[in-house]
PDB file of N, CA and C in Angstrom:
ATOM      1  N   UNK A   1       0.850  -1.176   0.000  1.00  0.00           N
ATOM      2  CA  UNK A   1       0.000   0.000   0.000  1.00  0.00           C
ATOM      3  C   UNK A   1       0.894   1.237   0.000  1.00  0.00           C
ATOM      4  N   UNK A   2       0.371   1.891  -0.948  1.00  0.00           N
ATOM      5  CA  UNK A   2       1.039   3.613  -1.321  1.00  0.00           C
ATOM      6  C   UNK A   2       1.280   4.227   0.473  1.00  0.00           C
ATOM      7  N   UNK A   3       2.041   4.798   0.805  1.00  0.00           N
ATOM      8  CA  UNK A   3       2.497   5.384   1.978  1.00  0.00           C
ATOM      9  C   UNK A   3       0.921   6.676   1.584  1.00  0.00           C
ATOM     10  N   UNK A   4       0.780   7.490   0.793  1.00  0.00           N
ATOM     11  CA  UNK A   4       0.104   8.178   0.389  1.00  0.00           C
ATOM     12  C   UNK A   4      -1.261   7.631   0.638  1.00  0.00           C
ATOM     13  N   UNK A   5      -1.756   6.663   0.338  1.00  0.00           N
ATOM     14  CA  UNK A   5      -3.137   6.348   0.112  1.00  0.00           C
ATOM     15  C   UNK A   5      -3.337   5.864   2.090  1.00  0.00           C
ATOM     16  N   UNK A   6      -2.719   6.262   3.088  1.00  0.00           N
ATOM     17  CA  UNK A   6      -2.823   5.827   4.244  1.00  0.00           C
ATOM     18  C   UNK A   6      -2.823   7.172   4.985  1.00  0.00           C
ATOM     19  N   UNK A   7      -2.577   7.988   4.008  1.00  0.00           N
ATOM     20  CA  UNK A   7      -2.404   9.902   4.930  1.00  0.00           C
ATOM     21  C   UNK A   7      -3.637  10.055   4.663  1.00  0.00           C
ATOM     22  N   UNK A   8      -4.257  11.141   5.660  1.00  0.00           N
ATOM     23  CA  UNK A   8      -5.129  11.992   5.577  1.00  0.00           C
ATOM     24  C   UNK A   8      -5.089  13.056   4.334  1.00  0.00           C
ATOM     25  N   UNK A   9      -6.323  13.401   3.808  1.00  0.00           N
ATOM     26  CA  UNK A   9      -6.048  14.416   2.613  1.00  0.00           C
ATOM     27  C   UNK A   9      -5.151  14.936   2.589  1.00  0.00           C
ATOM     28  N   UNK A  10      -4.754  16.202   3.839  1.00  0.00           N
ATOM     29  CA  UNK A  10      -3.721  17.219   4.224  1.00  0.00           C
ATOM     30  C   UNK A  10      -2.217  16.641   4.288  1.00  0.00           C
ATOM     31  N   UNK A  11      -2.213  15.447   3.656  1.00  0.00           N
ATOM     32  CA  UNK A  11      -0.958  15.255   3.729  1.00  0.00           C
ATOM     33  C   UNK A  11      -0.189  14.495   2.099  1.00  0.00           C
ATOM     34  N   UNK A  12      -1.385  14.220   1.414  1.00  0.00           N
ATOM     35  CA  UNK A  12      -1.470  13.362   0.488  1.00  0.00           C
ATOM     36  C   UNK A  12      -1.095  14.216  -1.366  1.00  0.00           C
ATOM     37  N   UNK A  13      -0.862  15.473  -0.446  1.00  0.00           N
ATOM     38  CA  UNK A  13      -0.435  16.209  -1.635  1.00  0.00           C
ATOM     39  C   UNK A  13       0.983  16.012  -1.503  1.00  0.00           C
ATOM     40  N   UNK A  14       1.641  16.565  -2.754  1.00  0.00           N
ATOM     41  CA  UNK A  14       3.048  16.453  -2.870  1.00  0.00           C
ATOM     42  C   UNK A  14       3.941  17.398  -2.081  1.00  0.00           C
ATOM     43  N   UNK A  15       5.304  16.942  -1.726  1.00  0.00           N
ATOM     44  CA  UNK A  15       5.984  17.427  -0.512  1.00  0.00           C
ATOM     45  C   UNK A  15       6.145  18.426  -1.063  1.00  0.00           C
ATOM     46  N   UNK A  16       6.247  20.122  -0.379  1.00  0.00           N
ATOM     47  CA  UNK A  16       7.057  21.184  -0.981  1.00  0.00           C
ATOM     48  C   UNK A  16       8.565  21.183  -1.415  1.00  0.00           C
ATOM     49  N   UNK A  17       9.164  20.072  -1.203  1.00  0.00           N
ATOM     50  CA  UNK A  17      10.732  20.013  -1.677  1.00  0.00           C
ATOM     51  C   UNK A  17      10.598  18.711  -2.246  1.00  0.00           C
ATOM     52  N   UNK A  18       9.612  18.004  -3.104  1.00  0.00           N
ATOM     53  CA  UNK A  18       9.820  16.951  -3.718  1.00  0.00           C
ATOM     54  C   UNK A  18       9.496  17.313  -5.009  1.00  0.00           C
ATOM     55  N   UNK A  19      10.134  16.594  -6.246  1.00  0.00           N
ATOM     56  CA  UNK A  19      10.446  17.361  -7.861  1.00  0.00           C
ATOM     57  C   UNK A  19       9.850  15.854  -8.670  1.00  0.00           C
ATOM     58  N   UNK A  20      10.055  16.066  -9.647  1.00  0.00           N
ATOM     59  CA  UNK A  20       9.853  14.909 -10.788  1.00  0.00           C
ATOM     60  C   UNK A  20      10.379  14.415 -11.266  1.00  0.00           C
ATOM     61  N   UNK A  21      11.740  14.043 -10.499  1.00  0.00           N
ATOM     62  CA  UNK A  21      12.784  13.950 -11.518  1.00  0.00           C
ATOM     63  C   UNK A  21      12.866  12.098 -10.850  1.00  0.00           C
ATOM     64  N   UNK A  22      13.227  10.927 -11.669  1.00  0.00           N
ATOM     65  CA  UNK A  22      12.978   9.682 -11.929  1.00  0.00           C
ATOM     66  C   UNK A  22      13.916   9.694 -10.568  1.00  0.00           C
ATOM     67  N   UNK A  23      13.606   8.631  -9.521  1.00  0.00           N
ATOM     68  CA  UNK A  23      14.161   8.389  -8.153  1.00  0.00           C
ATOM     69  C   UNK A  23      14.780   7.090  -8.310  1.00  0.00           C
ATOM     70  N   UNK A  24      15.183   6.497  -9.254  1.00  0.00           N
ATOM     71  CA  UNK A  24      16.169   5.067  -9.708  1.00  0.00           C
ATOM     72  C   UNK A  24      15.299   4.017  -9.174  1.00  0.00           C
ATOM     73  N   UNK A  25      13.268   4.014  -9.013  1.00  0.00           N
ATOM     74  CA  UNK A  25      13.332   3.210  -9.012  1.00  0.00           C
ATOM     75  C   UNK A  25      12.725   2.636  -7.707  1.00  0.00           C
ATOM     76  N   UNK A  26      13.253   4.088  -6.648  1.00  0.00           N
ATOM     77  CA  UNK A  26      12.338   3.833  -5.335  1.00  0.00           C
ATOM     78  C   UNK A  26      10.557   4.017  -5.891  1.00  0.00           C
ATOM     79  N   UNK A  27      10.265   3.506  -4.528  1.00  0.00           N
ATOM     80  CA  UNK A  27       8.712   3.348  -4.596  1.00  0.00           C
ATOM     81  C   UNK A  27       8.153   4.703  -4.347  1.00  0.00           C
ATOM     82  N   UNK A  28       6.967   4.659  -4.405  1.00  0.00           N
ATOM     83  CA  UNK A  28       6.042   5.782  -3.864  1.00  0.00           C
ATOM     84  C   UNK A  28       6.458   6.055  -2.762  1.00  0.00           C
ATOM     85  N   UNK A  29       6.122   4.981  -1.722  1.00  0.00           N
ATOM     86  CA  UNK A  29       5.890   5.149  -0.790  1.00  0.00           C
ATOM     87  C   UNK A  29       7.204   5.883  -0.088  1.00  0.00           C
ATOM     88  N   UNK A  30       8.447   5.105  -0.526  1.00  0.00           N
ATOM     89  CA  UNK A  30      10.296   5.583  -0.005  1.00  0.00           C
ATOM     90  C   UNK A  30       9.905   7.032  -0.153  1.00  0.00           C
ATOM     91  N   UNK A  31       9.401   7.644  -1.791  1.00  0.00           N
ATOM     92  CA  UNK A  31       9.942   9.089  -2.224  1.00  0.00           C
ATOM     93  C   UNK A  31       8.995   9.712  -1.121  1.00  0.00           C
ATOM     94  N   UNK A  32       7.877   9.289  -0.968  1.00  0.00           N
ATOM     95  CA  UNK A  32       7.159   9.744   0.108  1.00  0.00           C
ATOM     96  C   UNK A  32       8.043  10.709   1.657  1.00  0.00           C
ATOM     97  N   UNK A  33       8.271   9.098   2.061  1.00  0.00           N
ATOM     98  CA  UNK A  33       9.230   9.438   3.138  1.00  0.00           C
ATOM     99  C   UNK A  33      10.226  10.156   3.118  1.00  0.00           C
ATOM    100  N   UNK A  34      10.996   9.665   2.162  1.00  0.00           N
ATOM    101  CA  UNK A  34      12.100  10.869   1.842  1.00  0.00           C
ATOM    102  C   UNK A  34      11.867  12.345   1.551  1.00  0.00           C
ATOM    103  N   UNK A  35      10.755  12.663   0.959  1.00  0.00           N
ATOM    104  CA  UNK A  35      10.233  14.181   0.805  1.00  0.00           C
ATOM    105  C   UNK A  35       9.827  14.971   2.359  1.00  0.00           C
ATOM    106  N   UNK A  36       9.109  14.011   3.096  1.00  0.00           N
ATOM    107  CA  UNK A  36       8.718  14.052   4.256  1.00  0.00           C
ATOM    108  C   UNK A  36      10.011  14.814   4.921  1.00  0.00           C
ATOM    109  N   UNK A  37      11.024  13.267   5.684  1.00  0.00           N
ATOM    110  CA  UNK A  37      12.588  13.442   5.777  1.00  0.00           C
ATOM    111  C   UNK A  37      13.183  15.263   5.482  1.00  0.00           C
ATOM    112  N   UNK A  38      13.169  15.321   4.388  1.00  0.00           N
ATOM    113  CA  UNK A  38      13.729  16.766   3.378  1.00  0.00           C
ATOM    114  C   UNK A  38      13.037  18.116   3.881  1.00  0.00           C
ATOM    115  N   UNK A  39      11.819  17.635   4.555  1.00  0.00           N
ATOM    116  CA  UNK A  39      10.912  18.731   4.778  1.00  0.00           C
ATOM    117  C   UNK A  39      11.256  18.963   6.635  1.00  0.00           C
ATOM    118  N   UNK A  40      11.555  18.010   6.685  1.00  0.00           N
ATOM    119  CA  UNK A  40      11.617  18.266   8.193  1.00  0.00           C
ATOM    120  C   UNK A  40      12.878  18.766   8.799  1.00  0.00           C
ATOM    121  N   UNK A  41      14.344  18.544   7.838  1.00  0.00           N
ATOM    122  CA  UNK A  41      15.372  18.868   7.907  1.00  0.00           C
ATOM    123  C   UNK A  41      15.046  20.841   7.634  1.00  0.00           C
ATOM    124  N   UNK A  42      14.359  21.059   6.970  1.00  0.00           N
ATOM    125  CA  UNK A  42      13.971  22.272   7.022  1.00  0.00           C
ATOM    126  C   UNK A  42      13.445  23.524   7.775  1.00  0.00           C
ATOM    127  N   UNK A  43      13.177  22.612   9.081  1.00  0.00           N
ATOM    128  CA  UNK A  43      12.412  23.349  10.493  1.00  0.00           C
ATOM    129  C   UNK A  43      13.421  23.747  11.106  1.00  0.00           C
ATOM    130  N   UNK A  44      15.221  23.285  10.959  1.00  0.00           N
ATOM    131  CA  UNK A  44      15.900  24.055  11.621  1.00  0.00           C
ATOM    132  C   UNK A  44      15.964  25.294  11.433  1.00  0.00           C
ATOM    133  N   UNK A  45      15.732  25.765   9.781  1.00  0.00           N
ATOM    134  CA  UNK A  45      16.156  26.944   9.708  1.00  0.00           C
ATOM    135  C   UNK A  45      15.127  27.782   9.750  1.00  0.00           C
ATOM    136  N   UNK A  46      15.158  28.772  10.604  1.00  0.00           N
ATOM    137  CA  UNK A  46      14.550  30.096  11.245  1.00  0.00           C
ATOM    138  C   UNK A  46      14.324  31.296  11.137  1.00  0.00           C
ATOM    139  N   UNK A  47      15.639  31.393  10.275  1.00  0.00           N
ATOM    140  CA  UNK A  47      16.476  32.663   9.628  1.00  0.00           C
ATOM    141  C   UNK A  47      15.401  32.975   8.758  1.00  0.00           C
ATOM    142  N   UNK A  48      15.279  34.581   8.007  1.00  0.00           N
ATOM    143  CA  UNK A  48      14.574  34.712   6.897  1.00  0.00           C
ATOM    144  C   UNK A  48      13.247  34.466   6.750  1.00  0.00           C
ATOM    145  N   UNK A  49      12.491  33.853   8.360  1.00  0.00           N
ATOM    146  CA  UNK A  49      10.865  33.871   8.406  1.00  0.00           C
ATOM    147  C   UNK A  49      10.193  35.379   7.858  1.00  0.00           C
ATOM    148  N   UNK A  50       8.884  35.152   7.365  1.00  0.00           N
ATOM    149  CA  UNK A  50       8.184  36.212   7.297  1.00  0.00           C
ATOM    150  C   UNK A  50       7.953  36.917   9.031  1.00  0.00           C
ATOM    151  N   UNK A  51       7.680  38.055   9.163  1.00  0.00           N
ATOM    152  CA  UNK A  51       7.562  38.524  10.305  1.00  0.00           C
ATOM    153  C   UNK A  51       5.833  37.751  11.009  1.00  0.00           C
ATOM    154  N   UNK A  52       5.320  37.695  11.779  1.00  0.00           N
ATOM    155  CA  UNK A  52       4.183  37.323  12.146  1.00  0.00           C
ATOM    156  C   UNK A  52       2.955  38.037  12.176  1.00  0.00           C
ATOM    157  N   UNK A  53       3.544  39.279  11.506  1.00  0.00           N
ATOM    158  CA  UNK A  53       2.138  39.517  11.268  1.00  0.00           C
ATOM    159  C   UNK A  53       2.160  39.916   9.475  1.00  0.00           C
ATOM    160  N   UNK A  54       3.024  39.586   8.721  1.00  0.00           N
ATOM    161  CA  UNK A  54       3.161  39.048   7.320  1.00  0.00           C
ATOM    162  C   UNK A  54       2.169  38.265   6.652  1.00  0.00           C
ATOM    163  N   UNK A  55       1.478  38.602   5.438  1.00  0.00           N
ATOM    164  CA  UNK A  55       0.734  37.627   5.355  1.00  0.00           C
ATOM    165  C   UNK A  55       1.398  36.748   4.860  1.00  0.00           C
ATOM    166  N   UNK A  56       2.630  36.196   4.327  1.00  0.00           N
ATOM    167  CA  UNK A  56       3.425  35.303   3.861  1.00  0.00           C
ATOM    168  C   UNK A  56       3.497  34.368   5.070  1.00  0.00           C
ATOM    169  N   UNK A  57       3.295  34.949   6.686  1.00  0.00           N
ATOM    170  CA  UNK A  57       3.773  33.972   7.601  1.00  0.00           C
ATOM    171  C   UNK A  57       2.557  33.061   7.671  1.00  0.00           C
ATOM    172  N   UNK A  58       1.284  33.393   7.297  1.00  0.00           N
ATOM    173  CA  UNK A  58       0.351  32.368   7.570  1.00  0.00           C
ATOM    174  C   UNK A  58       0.560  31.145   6.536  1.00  0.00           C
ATOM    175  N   UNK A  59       1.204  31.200   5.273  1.00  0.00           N
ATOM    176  CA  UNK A  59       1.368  29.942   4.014  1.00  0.00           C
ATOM    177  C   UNK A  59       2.658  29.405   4.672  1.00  0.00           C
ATOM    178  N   UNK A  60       3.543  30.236   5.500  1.00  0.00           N
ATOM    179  CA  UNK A  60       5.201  29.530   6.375  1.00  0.00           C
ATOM    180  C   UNK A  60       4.371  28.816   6.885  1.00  0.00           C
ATOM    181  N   UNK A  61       3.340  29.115   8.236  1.00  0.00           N
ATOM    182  CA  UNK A  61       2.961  28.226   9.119  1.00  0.00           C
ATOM    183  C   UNK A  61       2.364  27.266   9.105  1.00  0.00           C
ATOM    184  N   UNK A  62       1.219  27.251   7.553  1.00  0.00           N
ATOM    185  CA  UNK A  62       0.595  26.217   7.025  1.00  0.00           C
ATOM    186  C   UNK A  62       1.634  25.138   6.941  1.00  0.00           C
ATOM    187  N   UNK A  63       2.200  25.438   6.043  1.00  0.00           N
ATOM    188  CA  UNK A  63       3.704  24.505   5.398  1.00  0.00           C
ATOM    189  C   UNK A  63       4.370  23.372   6.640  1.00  0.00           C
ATOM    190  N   UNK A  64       4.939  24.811   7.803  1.00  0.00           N
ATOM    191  CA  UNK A  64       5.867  23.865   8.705  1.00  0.00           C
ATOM    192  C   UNK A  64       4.672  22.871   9.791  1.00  0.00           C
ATOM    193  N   UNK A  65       3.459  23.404   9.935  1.00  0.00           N
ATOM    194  CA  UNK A  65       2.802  22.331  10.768  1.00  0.00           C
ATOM    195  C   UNK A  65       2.365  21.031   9.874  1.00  0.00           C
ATOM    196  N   UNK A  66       1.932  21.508   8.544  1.00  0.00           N
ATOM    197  CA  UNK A  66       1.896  20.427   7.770  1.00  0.00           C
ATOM    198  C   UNK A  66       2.504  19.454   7.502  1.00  0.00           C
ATOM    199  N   UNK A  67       3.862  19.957   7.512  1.00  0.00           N
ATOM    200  CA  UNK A  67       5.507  19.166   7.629  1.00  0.00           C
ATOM    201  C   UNK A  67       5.256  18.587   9.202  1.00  0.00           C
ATOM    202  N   UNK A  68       5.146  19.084  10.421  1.00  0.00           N
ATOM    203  CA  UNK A  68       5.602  18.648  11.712  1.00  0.00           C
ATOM    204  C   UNK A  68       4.366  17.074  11.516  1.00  0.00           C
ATOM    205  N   UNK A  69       3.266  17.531  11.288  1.00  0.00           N
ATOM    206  CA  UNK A  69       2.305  16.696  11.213  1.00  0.00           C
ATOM    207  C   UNK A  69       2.696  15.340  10.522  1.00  0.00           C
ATOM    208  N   UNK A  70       2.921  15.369   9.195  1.00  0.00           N
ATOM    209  CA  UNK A  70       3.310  14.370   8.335  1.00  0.00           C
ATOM    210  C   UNK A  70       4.532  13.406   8.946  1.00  0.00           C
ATOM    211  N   UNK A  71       5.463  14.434   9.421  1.00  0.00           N
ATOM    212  CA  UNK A  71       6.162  13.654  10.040  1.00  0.00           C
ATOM    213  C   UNK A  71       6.256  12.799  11.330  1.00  0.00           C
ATOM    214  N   UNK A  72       5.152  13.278  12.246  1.00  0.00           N
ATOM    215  CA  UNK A  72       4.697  12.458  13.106  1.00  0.00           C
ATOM    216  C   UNK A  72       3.891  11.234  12.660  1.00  0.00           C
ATOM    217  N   UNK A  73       3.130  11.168  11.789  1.00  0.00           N
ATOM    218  CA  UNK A  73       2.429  10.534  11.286  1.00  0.00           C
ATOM    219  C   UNK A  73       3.261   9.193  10.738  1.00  0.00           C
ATOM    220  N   UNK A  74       4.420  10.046  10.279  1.00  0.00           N
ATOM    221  CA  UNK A  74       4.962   8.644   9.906  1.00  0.00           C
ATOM    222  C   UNK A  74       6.494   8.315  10.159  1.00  0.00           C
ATOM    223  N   UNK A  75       6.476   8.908  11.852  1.00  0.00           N
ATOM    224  CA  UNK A  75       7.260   8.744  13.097  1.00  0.00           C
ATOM    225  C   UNK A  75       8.242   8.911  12.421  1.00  0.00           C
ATOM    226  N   UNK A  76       8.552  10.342  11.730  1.00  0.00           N
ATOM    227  CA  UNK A  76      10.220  10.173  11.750  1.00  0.00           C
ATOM    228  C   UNK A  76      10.096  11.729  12.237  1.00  0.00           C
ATOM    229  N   UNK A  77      11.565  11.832  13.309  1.00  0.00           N
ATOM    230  CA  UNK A  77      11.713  12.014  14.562  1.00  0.00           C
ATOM    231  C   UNK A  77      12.035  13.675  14.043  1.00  0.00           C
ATOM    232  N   UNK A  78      11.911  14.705  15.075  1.00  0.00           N
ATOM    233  CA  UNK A  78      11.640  15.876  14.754  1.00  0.00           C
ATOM    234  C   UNK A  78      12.874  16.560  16.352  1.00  0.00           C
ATOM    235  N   UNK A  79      13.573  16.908  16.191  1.00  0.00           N
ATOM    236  CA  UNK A  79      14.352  17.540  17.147  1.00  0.00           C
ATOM    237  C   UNK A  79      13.275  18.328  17.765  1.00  0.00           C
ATOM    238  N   UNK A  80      13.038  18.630  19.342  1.00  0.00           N
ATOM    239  CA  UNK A  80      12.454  18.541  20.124  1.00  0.00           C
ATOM    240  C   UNK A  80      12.361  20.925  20.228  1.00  0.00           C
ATOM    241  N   UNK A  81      13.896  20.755  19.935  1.00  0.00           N
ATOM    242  CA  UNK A  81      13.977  22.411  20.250  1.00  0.00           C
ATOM    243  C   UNK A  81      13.571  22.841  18.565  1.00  0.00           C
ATOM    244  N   UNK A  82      13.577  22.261  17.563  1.00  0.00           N
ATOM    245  CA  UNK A  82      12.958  22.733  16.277  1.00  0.00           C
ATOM    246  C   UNK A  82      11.745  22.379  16.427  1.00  0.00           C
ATOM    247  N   UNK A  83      10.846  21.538  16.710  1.00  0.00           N
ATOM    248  CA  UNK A  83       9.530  21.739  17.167  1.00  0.00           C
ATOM    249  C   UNK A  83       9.144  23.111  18.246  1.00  0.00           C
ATOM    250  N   UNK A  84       9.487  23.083  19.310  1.00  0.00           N
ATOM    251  CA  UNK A  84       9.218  24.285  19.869  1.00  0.00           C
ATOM    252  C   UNK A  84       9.130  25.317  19.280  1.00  0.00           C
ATOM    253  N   UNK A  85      10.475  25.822  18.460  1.00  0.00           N
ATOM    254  CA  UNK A  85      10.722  26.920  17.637  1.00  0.00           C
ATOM    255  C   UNK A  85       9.533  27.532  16.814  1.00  0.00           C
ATOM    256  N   UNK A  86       9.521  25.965  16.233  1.00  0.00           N
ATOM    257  CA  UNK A  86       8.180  26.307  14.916  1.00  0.00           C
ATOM    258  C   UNK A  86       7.026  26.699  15.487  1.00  0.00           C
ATOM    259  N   UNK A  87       6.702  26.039  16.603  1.00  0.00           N
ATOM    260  CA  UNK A  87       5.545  25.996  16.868  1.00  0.00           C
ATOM    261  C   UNK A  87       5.293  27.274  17.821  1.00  0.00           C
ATOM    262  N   UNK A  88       6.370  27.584  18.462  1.00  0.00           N
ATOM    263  CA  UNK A  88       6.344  29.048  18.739  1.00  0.00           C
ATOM    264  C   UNK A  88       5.707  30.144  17.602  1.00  0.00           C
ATOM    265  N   UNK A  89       6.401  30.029  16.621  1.00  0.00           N
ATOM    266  CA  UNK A  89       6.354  31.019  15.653  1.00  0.00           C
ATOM    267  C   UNK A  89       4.923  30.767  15.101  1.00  0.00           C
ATOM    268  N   UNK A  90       4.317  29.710  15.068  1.00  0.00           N
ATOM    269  CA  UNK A  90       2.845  29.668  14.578  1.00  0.00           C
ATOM    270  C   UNK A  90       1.929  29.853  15.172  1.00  0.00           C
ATOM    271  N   UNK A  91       2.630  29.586  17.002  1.00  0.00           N
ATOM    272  CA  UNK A  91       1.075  30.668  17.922  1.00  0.00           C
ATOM    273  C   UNK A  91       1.437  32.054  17.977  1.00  0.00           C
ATOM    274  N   UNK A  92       2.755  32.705  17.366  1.00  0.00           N
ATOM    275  CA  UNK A  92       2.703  34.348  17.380  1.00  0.00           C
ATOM    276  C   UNK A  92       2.281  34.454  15.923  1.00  0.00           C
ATOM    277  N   UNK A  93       1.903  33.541  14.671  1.00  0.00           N
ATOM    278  CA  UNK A  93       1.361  34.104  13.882  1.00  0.00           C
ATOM    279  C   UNK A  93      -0.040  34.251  13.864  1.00  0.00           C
ATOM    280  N   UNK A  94      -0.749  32.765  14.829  1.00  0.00           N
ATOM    281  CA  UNK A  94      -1.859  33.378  15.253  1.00  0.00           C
ATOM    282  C   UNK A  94      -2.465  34.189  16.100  1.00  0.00           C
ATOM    283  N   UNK A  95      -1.717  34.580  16.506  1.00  0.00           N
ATOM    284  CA  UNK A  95      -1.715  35.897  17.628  1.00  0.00           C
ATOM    285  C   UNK A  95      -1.554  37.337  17.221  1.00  0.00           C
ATOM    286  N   UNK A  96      -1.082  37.182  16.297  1.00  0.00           N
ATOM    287  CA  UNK A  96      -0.826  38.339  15.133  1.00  0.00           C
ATOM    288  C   UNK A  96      -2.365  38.136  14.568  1.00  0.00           C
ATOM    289  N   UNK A  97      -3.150  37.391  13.788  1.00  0.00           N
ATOM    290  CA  UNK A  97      -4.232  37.168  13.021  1.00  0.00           C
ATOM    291  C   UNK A  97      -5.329  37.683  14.229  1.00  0.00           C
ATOM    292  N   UNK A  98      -5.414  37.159  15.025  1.00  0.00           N
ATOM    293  CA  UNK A  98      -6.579  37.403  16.240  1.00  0.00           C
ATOM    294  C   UNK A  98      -6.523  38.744  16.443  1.00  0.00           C
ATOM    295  N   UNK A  99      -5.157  39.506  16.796  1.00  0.00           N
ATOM    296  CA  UNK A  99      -4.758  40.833  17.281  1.00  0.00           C
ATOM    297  C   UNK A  99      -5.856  41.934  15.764  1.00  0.00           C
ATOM    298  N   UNK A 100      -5.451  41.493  14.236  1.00  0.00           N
ATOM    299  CA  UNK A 100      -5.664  42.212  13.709  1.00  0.00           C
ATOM    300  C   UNK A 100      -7.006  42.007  13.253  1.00  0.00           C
ATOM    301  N   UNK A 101      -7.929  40.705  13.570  1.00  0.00           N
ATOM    302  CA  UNK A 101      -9.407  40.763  12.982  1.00  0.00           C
ATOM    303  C   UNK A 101     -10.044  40.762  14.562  1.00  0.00           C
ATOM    304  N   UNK A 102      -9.447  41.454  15.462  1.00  0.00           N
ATOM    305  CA  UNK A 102     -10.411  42.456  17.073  1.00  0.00           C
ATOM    306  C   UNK A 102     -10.064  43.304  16.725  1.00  0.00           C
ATOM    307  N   UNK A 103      -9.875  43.783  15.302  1.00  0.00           N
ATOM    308  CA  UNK A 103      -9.257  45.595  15.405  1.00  0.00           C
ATOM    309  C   UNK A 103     -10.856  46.120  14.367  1.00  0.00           C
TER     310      UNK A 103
END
């Protein structure tokens, strides 16, 4: 069974860092993981976020919980202080959103 056909919708789309280019051969399911993998190596970096009240930071925050999610889902392991980080930054982007639709 497709690694894909076992995700929830929200996950069953294609990874933001996965391409088309022929994988020698791995399965669905590997490129799956491996896109997953690629995406999560990506939560270290911090640098260069949109600010939080950006509207660019609400499609960042979509992205990295989507990523944190997927990758729980299919238990591959997420450094503990890059979870925090992210997930910091996605309750000050919703905190930013709340702040500006009570105005």
């Amino acid at each position: 069974m497709l690694l894909s056909e076992n995700l929830s919708p929200i996950f069953s789309s294609k990874s933001k860092s996965s391409n088309n280019n022929d994988n020698g051969g791995l399965s669905a399911s590997a490129n799956a993981h491996e896109a997953i993998e690629r995406d999560v190596t990506t939560l270290s970096n911090m640098n260069n976020l949109p600010a939080p009240t950006a509207l660019e930071a609400l499609q960042t925050s979509n992205d990295r919980l989507r990523t944190i999610i997927a990758a729980l889902h299919c238990n591959i392991l997420i450094r503990k202080a890059d979870l925090v980080r992210n997930l910091e930054y996605v309750a000050h982007v919703l905190e930013a959103v709340q702040q500006d639709e009570t105005r």
